[in-house]
PDB file of N, CA and C in Angstrom:
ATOM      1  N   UNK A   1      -3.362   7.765  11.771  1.00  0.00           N
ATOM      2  CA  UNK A   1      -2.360   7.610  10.742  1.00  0.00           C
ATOM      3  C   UNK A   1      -2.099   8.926  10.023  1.00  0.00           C
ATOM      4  N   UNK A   2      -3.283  10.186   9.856  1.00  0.00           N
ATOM      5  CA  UNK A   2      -2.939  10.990   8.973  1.00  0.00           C
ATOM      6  C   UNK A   2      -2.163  11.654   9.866  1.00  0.00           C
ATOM      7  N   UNK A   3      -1.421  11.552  10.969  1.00  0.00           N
ATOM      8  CA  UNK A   3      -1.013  12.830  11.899  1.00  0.00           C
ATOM      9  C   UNK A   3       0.510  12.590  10.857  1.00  0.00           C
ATOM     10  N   UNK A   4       1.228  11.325  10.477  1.00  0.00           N
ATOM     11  CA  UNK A   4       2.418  11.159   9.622  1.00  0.00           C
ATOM     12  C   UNK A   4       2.515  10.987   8.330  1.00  0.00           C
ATOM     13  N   UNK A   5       1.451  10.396   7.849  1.00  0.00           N
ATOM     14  CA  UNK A   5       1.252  10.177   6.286  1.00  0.00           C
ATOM     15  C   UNK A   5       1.206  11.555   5.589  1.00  0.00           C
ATOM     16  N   UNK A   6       1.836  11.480   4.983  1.00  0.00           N
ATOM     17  CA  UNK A   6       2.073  13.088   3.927  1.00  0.00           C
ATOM     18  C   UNK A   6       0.675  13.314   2.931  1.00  0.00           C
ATOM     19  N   UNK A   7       0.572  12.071   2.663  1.00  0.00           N
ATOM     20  CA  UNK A   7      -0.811  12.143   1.385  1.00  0.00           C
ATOM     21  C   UNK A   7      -1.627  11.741   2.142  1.00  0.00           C
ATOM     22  N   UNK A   8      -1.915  11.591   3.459  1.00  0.00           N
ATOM     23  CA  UNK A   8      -4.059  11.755   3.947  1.00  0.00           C
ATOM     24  C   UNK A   8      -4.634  12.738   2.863  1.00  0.00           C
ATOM     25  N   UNK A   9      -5.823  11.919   2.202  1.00  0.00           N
ATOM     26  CA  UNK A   9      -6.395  10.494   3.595  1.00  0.00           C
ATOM     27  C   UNK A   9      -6.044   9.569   2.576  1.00  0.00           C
ATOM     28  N   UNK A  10      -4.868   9.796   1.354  1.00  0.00           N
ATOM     29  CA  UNK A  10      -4.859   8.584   0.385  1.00  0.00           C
ATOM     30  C   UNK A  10      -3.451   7.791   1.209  1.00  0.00           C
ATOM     31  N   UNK A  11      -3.100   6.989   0.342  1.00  0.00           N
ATOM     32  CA  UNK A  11      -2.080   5.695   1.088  1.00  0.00           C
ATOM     33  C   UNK A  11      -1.399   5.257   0.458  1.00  0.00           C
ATOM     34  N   UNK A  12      -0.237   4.805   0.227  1.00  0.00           N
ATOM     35  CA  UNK A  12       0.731   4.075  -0.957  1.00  0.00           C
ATOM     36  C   UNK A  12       1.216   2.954  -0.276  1.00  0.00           C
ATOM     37  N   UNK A  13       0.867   1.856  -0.876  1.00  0.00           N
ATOM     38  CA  UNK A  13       2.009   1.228  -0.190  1.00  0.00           C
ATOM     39  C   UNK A  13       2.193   0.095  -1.017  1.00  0.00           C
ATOM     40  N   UNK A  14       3.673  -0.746  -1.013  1.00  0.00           N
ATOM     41  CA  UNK A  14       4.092  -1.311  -2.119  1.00  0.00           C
ATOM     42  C   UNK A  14       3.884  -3.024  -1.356  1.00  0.00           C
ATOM     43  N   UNK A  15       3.667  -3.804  -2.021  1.00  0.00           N
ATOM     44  CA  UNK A  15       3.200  -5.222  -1.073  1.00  0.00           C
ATOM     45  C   UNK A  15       3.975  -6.095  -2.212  1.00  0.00           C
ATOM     46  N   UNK A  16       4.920  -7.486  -1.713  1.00  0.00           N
ATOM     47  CA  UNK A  16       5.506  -8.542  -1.934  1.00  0.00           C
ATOM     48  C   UNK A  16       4.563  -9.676  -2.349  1.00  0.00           C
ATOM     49  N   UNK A  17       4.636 -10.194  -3.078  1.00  0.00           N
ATOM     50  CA  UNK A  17       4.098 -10.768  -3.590  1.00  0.00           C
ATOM     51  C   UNK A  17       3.949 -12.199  -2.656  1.00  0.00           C
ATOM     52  N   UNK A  18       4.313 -12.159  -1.701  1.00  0.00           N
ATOM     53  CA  UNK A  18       4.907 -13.073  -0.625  1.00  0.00           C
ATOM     54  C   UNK A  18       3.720 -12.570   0.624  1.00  0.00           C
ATOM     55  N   UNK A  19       3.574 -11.366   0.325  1.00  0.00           N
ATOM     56  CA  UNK A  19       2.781 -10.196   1.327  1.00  0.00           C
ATOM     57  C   UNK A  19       3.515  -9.675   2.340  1.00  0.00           C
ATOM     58  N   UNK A  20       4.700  -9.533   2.258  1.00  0.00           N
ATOM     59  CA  UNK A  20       6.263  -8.680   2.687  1.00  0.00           C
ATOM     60  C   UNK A  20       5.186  -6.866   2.678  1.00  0.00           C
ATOM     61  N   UNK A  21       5.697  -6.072   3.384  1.00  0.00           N
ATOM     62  CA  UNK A  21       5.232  -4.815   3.113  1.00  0.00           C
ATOM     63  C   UNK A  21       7.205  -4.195   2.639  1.00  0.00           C
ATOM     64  N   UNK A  22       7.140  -4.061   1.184  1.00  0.00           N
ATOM     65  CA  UNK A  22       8.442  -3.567   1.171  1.00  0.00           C
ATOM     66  C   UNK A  22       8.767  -2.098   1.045  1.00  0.00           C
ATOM     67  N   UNK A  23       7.280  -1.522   1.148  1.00  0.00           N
ATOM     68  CA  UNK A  23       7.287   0.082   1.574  1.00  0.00           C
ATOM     69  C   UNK A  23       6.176   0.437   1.719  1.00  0.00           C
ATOM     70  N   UNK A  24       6.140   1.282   3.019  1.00  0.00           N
ATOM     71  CA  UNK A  24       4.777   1.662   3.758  1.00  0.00           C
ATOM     72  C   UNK A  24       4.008   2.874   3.390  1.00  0.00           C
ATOM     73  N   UNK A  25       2.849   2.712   4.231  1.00  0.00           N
ATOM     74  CA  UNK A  25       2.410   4.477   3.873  1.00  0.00           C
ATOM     75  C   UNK A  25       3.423   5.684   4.686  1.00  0.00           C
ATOM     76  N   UNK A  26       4.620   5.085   5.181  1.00  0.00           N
ATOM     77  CA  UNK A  26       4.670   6.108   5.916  1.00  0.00           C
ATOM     78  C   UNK A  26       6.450   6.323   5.232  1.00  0.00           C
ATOM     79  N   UNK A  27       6.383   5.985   4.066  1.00  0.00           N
ATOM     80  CA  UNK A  27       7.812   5.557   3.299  1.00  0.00           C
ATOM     81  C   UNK A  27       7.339   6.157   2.050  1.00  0.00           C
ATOM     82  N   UNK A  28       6.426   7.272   1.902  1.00  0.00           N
ATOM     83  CA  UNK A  28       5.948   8.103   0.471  1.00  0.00           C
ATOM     84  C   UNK A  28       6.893   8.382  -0.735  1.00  0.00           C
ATOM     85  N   UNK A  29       7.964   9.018  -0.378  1.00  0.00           N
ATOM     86  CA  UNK A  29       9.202   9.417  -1.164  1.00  0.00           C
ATOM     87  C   UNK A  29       9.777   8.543  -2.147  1.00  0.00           C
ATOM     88  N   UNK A  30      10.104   7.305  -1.026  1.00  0.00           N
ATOM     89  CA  UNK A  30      10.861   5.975  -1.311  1.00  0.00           C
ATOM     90  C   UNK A  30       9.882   5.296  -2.292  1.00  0.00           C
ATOM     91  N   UNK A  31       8.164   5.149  -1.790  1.00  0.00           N
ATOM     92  CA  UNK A  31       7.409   4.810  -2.857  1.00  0.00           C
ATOM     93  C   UNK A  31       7.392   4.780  -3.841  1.00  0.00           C
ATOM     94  N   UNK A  32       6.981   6.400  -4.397  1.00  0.00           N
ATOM     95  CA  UNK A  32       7.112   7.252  -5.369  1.00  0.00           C
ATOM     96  C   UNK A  32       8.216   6.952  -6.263  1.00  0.00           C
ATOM     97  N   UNK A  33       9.468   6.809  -5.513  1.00  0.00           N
ATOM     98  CA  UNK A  33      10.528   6.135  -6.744  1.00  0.00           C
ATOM     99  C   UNK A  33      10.471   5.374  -7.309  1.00  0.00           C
ATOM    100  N   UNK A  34      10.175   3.912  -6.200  1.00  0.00           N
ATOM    101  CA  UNK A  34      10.262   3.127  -6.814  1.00  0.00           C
ATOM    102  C   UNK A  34       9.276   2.895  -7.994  1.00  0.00           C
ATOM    103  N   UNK A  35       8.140   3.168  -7.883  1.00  0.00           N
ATOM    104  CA  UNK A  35       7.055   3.021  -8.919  1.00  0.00           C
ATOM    105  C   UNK A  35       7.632   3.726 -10.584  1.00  0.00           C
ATOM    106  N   UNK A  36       8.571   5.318 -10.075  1.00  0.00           N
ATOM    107  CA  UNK A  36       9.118   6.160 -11.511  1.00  0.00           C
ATOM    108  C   UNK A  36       9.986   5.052 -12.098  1.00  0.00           C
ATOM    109  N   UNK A  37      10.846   4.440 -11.303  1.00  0.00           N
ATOM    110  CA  UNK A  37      12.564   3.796 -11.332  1.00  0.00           C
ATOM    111  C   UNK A  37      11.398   2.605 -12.417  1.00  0.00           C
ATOM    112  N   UNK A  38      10.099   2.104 -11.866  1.00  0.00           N
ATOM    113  CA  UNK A  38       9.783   0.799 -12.436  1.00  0.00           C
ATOM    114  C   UNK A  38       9.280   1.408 -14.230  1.00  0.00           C
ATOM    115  N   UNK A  39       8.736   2.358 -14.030  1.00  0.00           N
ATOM    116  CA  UNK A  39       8.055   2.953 -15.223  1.00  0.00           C
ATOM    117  C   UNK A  39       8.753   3.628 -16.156  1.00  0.00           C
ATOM    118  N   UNK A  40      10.167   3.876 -15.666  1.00  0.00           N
ATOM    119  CA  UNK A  40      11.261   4.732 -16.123  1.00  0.00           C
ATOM    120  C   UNK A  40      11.298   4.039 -17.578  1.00  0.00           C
ATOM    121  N   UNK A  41      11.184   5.180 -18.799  1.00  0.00           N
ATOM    122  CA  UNK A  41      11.455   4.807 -20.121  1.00  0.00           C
ATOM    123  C   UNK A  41      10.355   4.251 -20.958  1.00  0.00           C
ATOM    124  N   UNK A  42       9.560   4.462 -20.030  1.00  0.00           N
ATOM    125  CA  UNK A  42       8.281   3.095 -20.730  1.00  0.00           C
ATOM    126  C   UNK A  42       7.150   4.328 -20.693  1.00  0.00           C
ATOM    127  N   UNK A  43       6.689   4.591 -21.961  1.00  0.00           N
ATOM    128  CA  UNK A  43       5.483   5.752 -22.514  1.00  0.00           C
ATOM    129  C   UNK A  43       4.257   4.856 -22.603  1.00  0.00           C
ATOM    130  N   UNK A  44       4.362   3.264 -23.036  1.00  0.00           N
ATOM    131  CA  UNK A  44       3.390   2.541 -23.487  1.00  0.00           C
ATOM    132  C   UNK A  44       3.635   1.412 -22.121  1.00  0.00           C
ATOM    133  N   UNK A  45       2.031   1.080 -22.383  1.00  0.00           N
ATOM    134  CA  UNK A  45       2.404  -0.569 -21.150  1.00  0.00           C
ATOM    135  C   UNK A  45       3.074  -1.575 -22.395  1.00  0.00           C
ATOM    136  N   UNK A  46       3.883  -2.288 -21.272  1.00  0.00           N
ATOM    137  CA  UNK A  46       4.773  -2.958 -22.180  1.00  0.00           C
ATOM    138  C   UNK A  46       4.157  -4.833 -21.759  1.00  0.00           C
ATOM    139  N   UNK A  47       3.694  -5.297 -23.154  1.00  0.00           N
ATOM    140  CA  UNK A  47       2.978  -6.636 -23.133  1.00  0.00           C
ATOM    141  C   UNK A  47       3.550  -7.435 -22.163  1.00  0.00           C
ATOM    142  N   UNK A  48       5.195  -7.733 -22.452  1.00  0.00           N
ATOM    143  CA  UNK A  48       5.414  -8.762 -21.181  1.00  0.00           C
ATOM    144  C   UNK A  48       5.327  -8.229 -20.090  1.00  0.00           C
ATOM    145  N   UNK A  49       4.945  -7.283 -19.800  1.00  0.00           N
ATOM    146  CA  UNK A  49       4.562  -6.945 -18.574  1.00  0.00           C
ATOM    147  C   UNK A  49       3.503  -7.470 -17.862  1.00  0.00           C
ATOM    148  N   UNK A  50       2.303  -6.812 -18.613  1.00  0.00           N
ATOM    149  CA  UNK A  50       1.254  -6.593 -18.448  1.00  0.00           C
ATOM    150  C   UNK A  50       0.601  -8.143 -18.958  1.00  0.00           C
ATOM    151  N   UNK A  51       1.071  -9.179 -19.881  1.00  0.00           N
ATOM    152  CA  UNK A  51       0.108 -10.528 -20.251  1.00  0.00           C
ATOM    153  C   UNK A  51       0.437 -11.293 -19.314  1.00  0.00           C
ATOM    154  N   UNK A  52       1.410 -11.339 -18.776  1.00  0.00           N
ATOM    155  CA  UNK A  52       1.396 -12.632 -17.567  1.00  0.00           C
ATOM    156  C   UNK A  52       0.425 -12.240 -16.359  1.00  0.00           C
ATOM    157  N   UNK A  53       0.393 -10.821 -16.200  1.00  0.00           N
ATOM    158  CA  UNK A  53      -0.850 -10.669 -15.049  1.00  0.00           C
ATOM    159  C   UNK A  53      -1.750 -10.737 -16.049  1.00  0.00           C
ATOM    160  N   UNK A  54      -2.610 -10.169 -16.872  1.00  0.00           N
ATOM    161  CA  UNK A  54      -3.949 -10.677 -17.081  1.00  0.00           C
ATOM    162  C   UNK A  54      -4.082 -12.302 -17.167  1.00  0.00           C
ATOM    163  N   UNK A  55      -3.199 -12.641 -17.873  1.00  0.00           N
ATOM    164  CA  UNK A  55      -3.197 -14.436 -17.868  1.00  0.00           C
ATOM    165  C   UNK A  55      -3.506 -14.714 -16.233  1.00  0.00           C
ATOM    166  N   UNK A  56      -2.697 -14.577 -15.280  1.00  0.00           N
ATOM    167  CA  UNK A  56      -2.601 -15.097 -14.310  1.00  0.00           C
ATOM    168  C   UNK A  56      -4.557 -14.247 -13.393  1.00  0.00           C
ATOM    169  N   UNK A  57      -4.654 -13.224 -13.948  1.00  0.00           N
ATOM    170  CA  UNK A  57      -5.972 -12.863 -13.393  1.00  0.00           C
ATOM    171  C   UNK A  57      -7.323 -12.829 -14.083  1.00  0.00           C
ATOM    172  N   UNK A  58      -6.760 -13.461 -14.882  1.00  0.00           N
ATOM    173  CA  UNK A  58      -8.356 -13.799 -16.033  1.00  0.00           C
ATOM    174  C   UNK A  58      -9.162 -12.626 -16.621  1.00  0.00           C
ATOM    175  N   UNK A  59      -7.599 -11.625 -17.098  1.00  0.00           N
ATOM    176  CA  UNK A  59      -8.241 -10.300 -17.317  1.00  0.00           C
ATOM    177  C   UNK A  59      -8.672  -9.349 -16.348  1.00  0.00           C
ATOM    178  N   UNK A  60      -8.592  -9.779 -15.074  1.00  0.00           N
ATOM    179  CA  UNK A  60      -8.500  -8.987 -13.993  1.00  0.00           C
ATOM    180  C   UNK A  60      -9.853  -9.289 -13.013  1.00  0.00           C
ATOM    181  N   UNK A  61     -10.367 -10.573 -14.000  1.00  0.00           N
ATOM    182  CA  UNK A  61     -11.823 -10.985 -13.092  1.00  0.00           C
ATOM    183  C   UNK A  61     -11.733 -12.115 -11.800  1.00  0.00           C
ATOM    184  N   UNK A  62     -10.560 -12.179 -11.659  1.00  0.00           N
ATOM    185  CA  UNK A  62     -10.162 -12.847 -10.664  1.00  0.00           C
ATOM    186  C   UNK A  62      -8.980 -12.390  -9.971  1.00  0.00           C
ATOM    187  N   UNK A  63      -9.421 -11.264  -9.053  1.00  0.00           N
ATOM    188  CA  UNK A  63      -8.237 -10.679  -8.339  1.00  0.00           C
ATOM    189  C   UNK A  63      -8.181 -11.197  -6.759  1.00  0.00           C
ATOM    190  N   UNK A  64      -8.302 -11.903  -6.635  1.00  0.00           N
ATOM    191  CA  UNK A  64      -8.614 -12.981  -4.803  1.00  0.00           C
ATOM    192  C   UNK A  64      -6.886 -12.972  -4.725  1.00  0.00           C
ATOM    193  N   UNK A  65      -6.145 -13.224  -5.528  1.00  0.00           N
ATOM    194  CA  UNK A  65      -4.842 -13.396  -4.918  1.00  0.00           C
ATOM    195  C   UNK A  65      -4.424 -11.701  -4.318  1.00  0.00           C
ATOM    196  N   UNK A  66      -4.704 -10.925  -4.971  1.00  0.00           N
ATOM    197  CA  UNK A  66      -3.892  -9.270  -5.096  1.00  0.00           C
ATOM    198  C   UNK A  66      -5.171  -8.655  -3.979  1.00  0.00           C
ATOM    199  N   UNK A  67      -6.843  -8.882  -4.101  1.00  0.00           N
ATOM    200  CA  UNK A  67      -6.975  -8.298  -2.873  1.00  0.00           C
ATOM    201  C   UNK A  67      -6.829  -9.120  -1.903  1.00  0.00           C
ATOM    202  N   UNK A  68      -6.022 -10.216  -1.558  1.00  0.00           N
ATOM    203  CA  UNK A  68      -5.808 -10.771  -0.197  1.00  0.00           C
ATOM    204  C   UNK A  68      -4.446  -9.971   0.142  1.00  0.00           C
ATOM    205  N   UNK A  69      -3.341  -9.830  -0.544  1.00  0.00           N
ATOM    206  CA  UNK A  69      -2.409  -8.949  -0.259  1.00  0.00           C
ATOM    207  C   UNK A  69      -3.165  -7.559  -0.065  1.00  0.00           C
ATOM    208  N   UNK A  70      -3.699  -6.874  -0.307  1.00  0.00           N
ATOM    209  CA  UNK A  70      -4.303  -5.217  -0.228  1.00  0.00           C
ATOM    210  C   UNK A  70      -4.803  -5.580   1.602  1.00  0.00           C
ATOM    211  N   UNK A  71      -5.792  -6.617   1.317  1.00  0.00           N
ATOM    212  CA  UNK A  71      -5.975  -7.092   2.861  1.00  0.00           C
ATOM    213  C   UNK A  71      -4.697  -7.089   4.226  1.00  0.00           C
ATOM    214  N   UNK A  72      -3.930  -7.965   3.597  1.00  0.00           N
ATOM    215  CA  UNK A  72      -2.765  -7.777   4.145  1.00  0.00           C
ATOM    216  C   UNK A  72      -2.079  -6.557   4.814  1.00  0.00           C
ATOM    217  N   UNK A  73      -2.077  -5.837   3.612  1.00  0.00           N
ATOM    218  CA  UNK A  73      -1.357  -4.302   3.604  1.00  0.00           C
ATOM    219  C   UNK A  73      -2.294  -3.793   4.717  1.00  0.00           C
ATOM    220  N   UNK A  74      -3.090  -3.073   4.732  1.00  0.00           N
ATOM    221  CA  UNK A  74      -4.068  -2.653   5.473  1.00  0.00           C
ATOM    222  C   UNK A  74      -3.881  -3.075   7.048  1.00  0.00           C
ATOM    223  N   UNK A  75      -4.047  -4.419   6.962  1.00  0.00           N
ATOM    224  CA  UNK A  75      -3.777  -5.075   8.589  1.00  0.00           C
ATOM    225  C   UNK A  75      -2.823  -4.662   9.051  1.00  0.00           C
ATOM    226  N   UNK A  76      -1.316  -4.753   8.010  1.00  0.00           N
ATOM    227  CA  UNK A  76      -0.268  -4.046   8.410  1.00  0.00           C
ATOM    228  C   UNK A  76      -0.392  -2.375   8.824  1.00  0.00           C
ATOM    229  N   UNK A  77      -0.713  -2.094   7.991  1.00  0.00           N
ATOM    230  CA  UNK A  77      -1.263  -0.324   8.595  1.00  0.00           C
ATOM    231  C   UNK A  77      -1.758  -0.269   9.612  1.00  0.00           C
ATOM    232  N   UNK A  78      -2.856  -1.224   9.944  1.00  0.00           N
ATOM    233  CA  UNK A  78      -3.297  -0.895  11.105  1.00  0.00           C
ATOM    234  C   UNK A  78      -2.326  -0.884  12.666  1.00  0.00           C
ATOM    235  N   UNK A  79      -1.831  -2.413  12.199  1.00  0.00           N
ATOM    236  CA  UNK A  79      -1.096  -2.646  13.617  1.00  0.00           C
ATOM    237  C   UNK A  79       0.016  -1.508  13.810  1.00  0.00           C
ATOM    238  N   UNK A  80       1.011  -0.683  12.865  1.00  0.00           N
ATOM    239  CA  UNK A  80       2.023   0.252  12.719  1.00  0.00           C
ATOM    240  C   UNK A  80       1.305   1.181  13.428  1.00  0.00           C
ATOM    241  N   UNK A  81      -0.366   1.671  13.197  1.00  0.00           N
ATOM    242  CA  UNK A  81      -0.646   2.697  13.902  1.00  0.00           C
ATOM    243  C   UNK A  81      -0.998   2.723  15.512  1.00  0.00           C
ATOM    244  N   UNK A  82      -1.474   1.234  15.516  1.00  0.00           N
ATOM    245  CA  UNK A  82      -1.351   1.060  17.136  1.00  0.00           C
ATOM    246  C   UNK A  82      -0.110   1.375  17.565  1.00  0.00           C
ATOM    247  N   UNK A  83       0.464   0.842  17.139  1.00  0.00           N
ATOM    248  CA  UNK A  83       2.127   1.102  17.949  1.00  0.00           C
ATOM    249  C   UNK A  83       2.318   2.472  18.201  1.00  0.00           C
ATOM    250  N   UNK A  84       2.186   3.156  16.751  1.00  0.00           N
ATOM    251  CA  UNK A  84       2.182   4.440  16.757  1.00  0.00           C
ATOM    252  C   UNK A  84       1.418   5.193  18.188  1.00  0.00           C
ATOM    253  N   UNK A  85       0.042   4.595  18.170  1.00  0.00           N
ATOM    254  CA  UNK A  85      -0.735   5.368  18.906  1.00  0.00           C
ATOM    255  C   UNK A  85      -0.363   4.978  20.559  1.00  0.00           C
ATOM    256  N   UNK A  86       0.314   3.717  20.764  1.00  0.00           N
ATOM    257  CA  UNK A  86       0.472   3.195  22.208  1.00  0.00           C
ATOM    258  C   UNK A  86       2.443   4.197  22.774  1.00  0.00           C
ATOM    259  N   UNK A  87       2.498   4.341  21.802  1.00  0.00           N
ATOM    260  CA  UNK A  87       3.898   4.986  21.695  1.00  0.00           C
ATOM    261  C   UNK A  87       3.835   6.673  22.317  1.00  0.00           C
ATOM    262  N   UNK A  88       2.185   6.673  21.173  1.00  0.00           N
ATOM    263  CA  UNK A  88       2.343   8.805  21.833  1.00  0.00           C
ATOM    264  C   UNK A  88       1.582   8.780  23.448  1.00  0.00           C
ATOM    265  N   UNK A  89       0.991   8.037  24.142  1.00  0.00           N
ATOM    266  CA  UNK A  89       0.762   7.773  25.126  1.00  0.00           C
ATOM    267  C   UNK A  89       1.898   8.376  26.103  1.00  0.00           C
ATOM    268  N   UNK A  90       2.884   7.582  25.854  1.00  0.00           N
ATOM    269  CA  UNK A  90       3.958   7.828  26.405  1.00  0.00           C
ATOM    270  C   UNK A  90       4.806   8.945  26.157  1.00  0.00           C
ATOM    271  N   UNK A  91       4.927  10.028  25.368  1.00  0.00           N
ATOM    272  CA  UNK A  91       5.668  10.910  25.091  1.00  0.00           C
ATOM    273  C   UNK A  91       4.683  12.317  24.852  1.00  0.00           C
ATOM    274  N   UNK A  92       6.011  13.158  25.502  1.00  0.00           N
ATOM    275  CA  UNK A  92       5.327  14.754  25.204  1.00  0.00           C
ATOM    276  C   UNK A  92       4.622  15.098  24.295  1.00  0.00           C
ATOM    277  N   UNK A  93       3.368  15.809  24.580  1.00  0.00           N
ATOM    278  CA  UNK A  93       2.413  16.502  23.357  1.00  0.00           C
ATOM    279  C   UNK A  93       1.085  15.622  23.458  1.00  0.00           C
ATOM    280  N   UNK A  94      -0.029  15.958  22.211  1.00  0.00           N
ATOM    281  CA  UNK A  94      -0.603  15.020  22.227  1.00  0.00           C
ATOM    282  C   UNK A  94      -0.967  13.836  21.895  1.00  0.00           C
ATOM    283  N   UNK A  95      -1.790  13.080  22.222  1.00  0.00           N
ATOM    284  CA  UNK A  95      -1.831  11.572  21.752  1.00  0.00           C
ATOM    285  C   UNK A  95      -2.158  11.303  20.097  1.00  0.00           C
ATOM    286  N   UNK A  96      -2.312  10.092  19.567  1.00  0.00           N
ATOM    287  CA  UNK A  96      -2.833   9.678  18.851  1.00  0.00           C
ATOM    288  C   UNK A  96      -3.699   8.732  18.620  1.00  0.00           C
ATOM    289  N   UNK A  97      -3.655   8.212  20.015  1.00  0.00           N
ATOM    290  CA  UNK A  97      -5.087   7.101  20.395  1.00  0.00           C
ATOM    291  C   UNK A  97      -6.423   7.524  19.992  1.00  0.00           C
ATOM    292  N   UNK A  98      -6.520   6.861  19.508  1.00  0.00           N
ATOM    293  CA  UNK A  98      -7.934   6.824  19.037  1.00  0.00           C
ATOM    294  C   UNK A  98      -8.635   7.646  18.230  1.00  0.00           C
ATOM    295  N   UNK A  99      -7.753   8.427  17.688  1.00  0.00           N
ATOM    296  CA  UNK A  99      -7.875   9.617  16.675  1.00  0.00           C
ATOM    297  C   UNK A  99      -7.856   8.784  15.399  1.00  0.00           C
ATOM    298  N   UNK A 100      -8.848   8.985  14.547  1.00  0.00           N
ATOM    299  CA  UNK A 100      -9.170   8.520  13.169  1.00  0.00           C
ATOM    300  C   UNK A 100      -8.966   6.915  13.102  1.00  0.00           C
ATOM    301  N   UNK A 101      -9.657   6.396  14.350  1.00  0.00           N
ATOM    302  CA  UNK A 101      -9.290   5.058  13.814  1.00  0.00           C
ATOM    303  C   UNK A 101     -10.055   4.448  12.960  1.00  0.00           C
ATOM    304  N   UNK A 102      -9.107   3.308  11.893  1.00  0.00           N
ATOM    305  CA  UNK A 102      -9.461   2.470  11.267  1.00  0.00           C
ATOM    306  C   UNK A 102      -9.408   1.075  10.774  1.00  0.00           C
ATOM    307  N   UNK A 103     -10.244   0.601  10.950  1.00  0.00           N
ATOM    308  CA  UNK A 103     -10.709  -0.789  11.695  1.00  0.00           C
ATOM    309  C   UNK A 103     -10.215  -1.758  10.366  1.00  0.00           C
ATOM    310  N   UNK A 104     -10.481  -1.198   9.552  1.00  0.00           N
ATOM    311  CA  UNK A 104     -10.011  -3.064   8.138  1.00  0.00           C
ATOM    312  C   UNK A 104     -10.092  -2.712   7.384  1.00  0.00           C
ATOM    313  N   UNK A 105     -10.284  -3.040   5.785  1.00  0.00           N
ATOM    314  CA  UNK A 105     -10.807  -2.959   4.405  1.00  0.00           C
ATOM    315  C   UNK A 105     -11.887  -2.357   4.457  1.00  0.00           C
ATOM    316  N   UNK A 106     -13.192  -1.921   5.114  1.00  0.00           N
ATOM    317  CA  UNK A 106     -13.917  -1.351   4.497  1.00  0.00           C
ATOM    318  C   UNK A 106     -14.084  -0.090   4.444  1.00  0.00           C
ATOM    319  N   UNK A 107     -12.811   0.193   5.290  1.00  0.00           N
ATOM    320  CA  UNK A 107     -12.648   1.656   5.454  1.00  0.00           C
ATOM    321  C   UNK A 107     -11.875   2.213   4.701  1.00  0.00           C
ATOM    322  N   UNK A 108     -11.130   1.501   3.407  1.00  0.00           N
ATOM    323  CA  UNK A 108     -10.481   2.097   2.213  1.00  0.00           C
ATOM    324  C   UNK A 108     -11.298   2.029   0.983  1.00  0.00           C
ATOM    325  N   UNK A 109     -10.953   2.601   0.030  1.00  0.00           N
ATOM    326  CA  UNK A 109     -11.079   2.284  -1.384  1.00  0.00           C
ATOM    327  C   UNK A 109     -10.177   2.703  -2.712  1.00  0.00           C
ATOM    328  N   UNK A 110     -10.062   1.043  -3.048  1.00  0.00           N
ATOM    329  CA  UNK A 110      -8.665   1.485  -4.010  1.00  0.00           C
ATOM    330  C   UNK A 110      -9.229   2.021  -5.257  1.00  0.00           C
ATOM    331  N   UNK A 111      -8.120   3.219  -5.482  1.00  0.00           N
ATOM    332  CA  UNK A 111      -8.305   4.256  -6.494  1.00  0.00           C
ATOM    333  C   UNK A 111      -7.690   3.447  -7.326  1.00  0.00           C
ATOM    334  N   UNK A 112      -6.206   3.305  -7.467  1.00  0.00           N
ATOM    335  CA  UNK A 112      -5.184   2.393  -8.503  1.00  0.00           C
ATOM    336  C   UNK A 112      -4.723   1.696  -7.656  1.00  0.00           C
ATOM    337  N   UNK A 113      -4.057   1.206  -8.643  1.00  0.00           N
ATOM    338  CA  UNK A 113      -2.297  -0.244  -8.354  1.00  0.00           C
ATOM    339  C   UNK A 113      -1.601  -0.305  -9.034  1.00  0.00           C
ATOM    340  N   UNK A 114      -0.910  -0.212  -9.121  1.00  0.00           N
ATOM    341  CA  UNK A 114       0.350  -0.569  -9.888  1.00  0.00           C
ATOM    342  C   UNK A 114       0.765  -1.886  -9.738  1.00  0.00           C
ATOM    343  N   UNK A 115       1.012  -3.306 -10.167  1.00  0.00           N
ATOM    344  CA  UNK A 115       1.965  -3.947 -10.814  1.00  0.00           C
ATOM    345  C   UNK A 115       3.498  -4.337 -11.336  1.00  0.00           C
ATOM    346  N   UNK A 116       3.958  -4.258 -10.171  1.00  0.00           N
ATOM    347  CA  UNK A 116       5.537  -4.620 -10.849  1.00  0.00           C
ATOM    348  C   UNK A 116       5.980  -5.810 -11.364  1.00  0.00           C
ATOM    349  N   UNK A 117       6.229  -6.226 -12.283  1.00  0.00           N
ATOM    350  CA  UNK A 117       6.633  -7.950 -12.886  1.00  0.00           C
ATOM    351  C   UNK A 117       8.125  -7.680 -13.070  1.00  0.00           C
ATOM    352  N   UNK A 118       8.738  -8.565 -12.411  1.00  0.00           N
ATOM    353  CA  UNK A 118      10.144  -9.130 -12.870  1.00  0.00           C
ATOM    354  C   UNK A 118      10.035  -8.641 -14.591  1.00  0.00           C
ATOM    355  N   UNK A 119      11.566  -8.501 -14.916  1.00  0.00           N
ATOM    356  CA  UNK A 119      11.619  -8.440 -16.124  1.00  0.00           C
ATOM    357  C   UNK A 119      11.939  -9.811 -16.965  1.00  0.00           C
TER     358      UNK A 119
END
């Protein structure tokens, strides 16, 4: 994955609450906006934002819904890089098989998250 990801060995990626991937690690730019576009204007966390998720996560001691999506995300990464890697097989230069592979969740660790809530 790091042969395209701009930020190896970190990762962004934005997940649906549905568990949609609506921007990948390999969509950095587009990320990055969207997260400014969400934060745009806002110096302080803003309560209705931020109380319906702690309500809904018990202060954050019950995150089983948000890391089953992170789970998600990840699986998705993975399979994009197979493709990736079954793809350079086939084309000039060298491969990407089997270079840095990574197998599931225990091979990350989340630094942050961000949170987007409807307004």
């Amino acid at each position: 994955m790091q042969q395209k990801n701009r930020l190896h060995p970190y990762y962004l990626v934005y997940i649906g609450m549905d568990g949609s991937i609506v921007a990948d690690h390999m969509e950095v730019k587009a990320l990055l906006g969207l997260a400014r576009n969400a934060c745009k204007g806002h110096s302080e966390p803003l309560p209705a934002a931020f109380e319906p998720f702690n309500k809904a996560t018990d202060d954050g001691r019950n995150m089983r819904t948000f890391s089953n999506l992170l789970d998600q995300a990840i699986h998705s990464m993975i399979e994009r890089q197979q493709e990736q890697d079954v793809d350079s097989l086939f084309s000039p230069g060298k491969t990407s098989a089997l270079v840095g592979e990574i197998a599931g969740l225990e091979d990350f660790e989340l630094i942050s998250f961000l949170v987007i809530q409807p307004a």
